[in-house]
Protein backbone atom coordinates (compact mmCIF):
# COMPACT_ATOMS: atom_id res chain seq x y z
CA UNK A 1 -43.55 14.29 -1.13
CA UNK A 2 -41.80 15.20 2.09
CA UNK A 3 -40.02 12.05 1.77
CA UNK A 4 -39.15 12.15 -1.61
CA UNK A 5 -37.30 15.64 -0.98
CA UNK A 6 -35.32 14.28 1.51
CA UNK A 7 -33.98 11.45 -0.44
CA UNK A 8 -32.99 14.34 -3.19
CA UNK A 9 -31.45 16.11 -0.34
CA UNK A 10 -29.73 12.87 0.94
CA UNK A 11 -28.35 12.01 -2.53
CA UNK A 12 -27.21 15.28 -2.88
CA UNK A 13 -25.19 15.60 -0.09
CA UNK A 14 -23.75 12.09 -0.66
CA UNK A 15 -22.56 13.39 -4.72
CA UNK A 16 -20.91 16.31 -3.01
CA UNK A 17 -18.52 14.19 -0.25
CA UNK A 18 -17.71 12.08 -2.82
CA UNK A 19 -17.01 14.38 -5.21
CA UNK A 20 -14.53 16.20 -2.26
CA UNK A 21 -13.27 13.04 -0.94
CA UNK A 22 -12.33 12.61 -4.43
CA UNK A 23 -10.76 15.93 -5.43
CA UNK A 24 -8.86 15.29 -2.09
CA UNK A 25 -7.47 11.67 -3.46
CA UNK A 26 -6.47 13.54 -7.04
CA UNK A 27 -3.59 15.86 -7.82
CA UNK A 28 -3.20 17.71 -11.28
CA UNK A 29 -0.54 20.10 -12.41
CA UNK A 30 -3.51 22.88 -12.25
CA UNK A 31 -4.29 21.78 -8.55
CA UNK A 32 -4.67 25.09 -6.11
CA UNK A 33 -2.69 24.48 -2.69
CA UNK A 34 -5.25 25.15 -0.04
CA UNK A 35 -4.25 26.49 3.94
CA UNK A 36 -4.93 23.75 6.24
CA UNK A 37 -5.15 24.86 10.30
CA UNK A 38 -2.03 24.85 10.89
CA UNK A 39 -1.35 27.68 8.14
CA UNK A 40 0.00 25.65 5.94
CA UNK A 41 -0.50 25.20 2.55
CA UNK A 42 -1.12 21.75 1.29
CA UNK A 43 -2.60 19.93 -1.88
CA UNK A 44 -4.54 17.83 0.01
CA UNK A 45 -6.07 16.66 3.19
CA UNK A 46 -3.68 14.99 5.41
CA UNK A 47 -2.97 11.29 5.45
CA UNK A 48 -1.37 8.30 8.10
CA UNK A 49 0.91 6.81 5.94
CA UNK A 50 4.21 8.85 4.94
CA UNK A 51 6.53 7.98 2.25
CA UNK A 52 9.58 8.47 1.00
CA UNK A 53 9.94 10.76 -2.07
CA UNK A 54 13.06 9.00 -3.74
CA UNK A 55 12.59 5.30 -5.55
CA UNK A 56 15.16 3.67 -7.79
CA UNK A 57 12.88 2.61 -11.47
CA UNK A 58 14.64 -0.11 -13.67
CA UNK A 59 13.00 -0.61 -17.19
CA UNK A 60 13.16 -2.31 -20.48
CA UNK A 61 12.87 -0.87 -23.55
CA UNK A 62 12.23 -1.84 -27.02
CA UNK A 63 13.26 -0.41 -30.87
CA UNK A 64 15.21 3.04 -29.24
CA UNK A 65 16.35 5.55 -32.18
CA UNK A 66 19.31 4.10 -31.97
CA UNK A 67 18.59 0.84 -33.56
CA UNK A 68 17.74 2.57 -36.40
CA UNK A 69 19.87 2.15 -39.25
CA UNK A 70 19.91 5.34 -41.22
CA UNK A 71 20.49 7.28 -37.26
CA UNK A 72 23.32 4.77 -36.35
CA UNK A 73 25.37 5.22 -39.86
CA UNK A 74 25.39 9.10 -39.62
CA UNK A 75 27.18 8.87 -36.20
CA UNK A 76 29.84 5.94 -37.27
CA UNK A 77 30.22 5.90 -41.16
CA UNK A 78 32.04 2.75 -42.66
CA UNK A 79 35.71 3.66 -44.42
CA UNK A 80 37.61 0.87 -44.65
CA UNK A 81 41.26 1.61 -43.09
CA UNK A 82 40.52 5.01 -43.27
CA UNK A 83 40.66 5.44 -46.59
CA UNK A 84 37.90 7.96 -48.02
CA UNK A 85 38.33 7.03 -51.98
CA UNK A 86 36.09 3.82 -51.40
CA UNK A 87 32.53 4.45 -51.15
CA UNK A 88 30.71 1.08 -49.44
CA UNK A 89 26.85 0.50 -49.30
CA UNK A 90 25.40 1.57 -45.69
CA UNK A 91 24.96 -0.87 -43.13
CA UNK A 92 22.10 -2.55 -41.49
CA UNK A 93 21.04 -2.86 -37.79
CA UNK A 94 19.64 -6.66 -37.98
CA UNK A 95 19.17 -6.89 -34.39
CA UNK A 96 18.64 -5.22 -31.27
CA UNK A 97 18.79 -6.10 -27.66
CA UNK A 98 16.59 -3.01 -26.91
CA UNK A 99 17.66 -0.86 -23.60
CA UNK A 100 18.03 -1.10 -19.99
CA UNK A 101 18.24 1.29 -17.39
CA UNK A 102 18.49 2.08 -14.23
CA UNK A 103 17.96 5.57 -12.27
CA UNK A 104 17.27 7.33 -9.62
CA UNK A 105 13.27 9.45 -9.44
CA UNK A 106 12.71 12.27 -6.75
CA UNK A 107 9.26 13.56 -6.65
CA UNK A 108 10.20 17.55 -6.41
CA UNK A 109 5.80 17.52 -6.44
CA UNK A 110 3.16 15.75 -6.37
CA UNK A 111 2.93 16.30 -9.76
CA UNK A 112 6.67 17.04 -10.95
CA UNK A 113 9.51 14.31 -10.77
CA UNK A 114 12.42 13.99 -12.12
CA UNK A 115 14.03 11.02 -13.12
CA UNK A 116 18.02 10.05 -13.63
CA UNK A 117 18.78 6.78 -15.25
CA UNK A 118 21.64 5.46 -17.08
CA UNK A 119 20.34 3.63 -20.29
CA UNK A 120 21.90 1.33 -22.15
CA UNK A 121 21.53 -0.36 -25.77
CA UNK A 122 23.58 -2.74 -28.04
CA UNK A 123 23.13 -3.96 -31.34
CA UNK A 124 24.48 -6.20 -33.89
CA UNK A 125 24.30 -5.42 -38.02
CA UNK A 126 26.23 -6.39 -41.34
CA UNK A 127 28.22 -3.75 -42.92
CA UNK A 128 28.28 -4.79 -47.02
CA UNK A 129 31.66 -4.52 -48.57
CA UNK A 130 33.09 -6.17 -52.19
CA UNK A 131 36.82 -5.63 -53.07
CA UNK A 132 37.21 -6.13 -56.57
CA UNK A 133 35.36 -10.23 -56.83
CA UNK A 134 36.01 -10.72 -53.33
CA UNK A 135 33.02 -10.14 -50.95
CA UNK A 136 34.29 -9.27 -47.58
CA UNK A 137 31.40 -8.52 -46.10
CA UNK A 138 30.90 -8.67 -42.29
CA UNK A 139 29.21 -8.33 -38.74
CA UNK A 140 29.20 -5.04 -36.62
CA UNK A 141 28.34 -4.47 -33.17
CA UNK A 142 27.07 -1.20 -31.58
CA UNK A 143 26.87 -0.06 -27.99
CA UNK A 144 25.59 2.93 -26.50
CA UNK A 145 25.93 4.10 -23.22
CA UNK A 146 23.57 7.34 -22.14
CA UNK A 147 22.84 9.34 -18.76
CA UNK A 148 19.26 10.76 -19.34
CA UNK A 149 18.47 13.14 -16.80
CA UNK A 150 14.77 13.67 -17.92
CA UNK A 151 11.47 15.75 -16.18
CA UNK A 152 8.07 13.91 -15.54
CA UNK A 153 4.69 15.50 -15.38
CA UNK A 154 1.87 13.81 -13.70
CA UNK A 155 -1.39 15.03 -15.26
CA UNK A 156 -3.56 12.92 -13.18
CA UNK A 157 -2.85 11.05 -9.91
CA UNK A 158 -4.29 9.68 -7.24
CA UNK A 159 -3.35 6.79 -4.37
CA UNK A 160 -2.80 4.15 -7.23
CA UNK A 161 -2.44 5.70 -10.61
CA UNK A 162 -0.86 8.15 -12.82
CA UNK A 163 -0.92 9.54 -16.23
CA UNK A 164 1.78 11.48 -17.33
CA UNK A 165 4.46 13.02 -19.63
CA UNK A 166 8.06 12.93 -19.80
CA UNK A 167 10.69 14.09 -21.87
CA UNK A 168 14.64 14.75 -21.35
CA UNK A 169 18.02 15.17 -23.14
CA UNK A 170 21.82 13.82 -21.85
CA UNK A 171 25.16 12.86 -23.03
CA UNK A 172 27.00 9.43 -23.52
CA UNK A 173 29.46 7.24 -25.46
CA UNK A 174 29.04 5.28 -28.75
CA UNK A 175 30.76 2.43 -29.62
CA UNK A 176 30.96 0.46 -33.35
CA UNK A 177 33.06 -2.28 -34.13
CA UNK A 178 33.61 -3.48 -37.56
CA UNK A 179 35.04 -6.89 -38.23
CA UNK A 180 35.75 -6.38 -41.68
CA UNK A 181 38.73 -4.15 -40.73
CA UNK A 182 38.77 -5.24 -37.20
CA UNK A 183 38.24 -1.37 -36.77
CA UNK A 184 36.54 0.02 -33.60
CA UNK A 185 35.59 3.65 -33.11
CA UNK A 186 34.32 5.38 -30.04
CA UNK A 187 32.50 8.73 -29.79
CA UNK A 188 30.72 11.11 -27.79
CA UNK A 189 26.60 11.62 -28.35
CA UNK A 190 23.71 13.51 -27.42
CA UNK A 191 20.93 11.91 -26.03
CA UNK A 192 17.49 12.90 -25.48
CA UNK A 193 14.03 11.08 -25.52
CA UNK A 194 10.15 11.90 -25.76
CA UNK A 195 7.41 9.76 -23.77
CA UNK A 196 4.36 11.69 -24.76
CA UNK A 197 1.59 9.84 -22.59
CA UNK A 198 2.78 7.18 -19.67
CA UNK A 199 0.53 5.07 -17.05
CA UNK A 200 2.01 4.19 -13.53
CA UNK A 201 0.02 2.03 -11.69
CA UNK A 202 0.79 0.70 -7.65
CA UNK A 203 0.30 1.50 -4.14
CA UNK A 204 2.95 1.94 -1.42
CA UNK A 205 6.66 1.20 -1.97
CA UNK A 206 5.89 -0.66 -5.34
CA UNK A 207 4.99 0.61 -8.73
CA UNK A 208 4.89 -0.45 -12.44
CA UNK A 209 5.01 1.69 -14.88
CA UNK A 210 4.39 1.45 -19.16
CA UNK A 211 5.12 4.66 -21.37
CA UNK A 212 5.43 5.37 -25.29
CA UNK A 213 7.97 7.42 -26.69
CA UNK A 214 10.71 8.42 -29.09
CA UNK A 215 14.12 8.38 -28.48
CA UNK A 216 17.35 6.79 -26.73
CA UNK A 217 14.81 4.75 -24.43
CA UNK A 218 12.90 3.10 -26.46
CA UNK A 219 9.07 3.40 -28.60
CA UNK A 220 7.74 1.41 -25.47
CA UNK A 221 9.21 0.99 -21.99
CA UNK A 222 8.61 -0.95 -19.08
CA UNK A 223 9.52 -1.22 -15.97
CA UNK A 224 9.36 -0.73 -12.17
CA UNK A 225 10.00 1.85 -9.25
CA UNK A 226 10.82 1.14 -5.65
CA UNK A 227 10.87 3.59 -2.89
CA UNK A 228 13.76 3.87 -1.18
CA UNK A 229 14.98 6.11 1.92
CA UNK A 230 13.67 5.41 5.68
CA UNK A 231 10.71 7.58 6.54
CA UNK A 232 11.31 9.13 10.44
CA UNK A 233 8.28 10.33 12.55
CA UNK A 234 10.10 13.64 12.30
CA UNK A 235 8.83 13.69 8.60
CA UNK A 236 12.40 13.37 7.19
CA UNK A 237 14.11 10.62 5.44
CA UNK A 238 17.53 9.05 5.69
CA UNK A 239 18.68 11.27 3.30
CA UNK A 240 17.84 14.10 5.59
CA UNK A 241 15.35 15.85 2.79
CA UNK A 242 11.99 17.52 4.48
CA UNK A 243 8.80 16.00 3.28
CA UNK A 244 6.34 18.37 4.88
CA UNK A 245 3.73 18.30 1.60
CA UNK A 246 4.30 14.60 1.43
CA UNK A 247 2.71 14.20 4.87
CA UNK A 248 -0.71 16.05 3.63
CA UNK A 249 -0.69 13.71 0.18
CA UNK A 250 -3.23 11.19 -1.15
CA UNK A 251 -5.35 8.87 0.95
């Protein structure tokens, strides 16, 4: 009987490390900061191994908003030589490339980044046009060019994974050019995009990560992020940005 209490007590002791050693390795948005004995106040136990907080990301999209027909005619309706009498069926996106990007991420917490890419996304279509018997119909190419300054919040994350949430609005330049008319017109947009649940997965400088969303980025993205930015044993890095919670971060 004694024995068998003691391999209760045993197993019990054993649930409750693990259970801190794993609260230790996982931090939430809801995660209380507690004082460590220095009198700081940390979110976890410290670690070794320091890293930088900035990383560049580059990712693919694929079917952004703006491959979307009915989205891409509202910003660049067809009039052939300007001339509003003549009414033409819409046009249709038959193609797109998807988007790329590349930005810049800086981890403000552990559970709060924000993220800085430039996107980009180009498209080809066929713009429907009869004069009189004469079908004149033609191609169409669209480019858009966005900076996406967007927020990320990491609901759950530990040494190797994360689940989160991002969303974020910006500004470019769209371009449509018409070969019917040989007609090209440029104008100024507003971005924005919606990634309601994400997974980034890696350890150390490396990471990829897969989202889905709504928007200028795309319904699913890809893509990587590399740390960048030399970490000193003064716990700065070359950018000359303190890191003091980063020191105390996951095992």
């Amino acid at each position: 009987m004694r024995f068998k209490s003691m391999l209760l007590t045993l197993a019990a002791v054993g649930a409750a490390a693990v259970g801190e050693a794993y609260a230790q390795r996982v931090v939430t948005p809801f995660t209380p900061r507690i004082v460590d004995s220095t009198g700081k106040k940390v979110y976890v136990q410290p670690q070794k191994i320091r890293r930088s907080r900035l990383a560049v990301t580059f990712g693919y999209g694929y079917s952004p908003i703006t491959a979307n027909s009915s989205y891409a005619n509202k910003r660049f309706p067809f009039v052939e030589n300007n001339s509003p009498t003549v009414v033409d069926p819409p046009s249709k996106v038959t193609g797109c490339f998807g988007t790329v990007s590349l930005g810049i991420n800086y981890e403000i917490t552990p559970w709060l980044e924000l993220n800085v890419p430039f996107v980009y996304s180009h498209n080809k279509g066929w713009q429907p046009c009869v004069r009189g018997s004469e079908d004149i119909s033609g191609g169409q190419k669209d480019d858009w060019f966005t900076l996406l300054p967007n927020l990320r919040i990491n609901w759950v994350r530990n040494n190797w994974l994360s689940v989160y949430t991002r969303a974020g609005i910006g500004f470019g330049v769209g371009n449509r050019w018409v070969s019917i008319d040989q007609d090209q017109t440029v104008k100024a947009i507003f971005g924005w995009h919606v990634s309601p649940v994400g997974v980034e997965m890696g350890k150390g400088n490396f990471c990829f990560f897969v989202e889905g969303g709504y928007g200028f980025t795309g319904a699913v993205t890809a893509g990587i992020k590399l740390k960048v930015g030399k970490m000193q044993k003064n716990g700065r890095v070359s950018t000359g940005r303190k890191v003091d919670w980063y020191e105390k971060y996951l095992r």
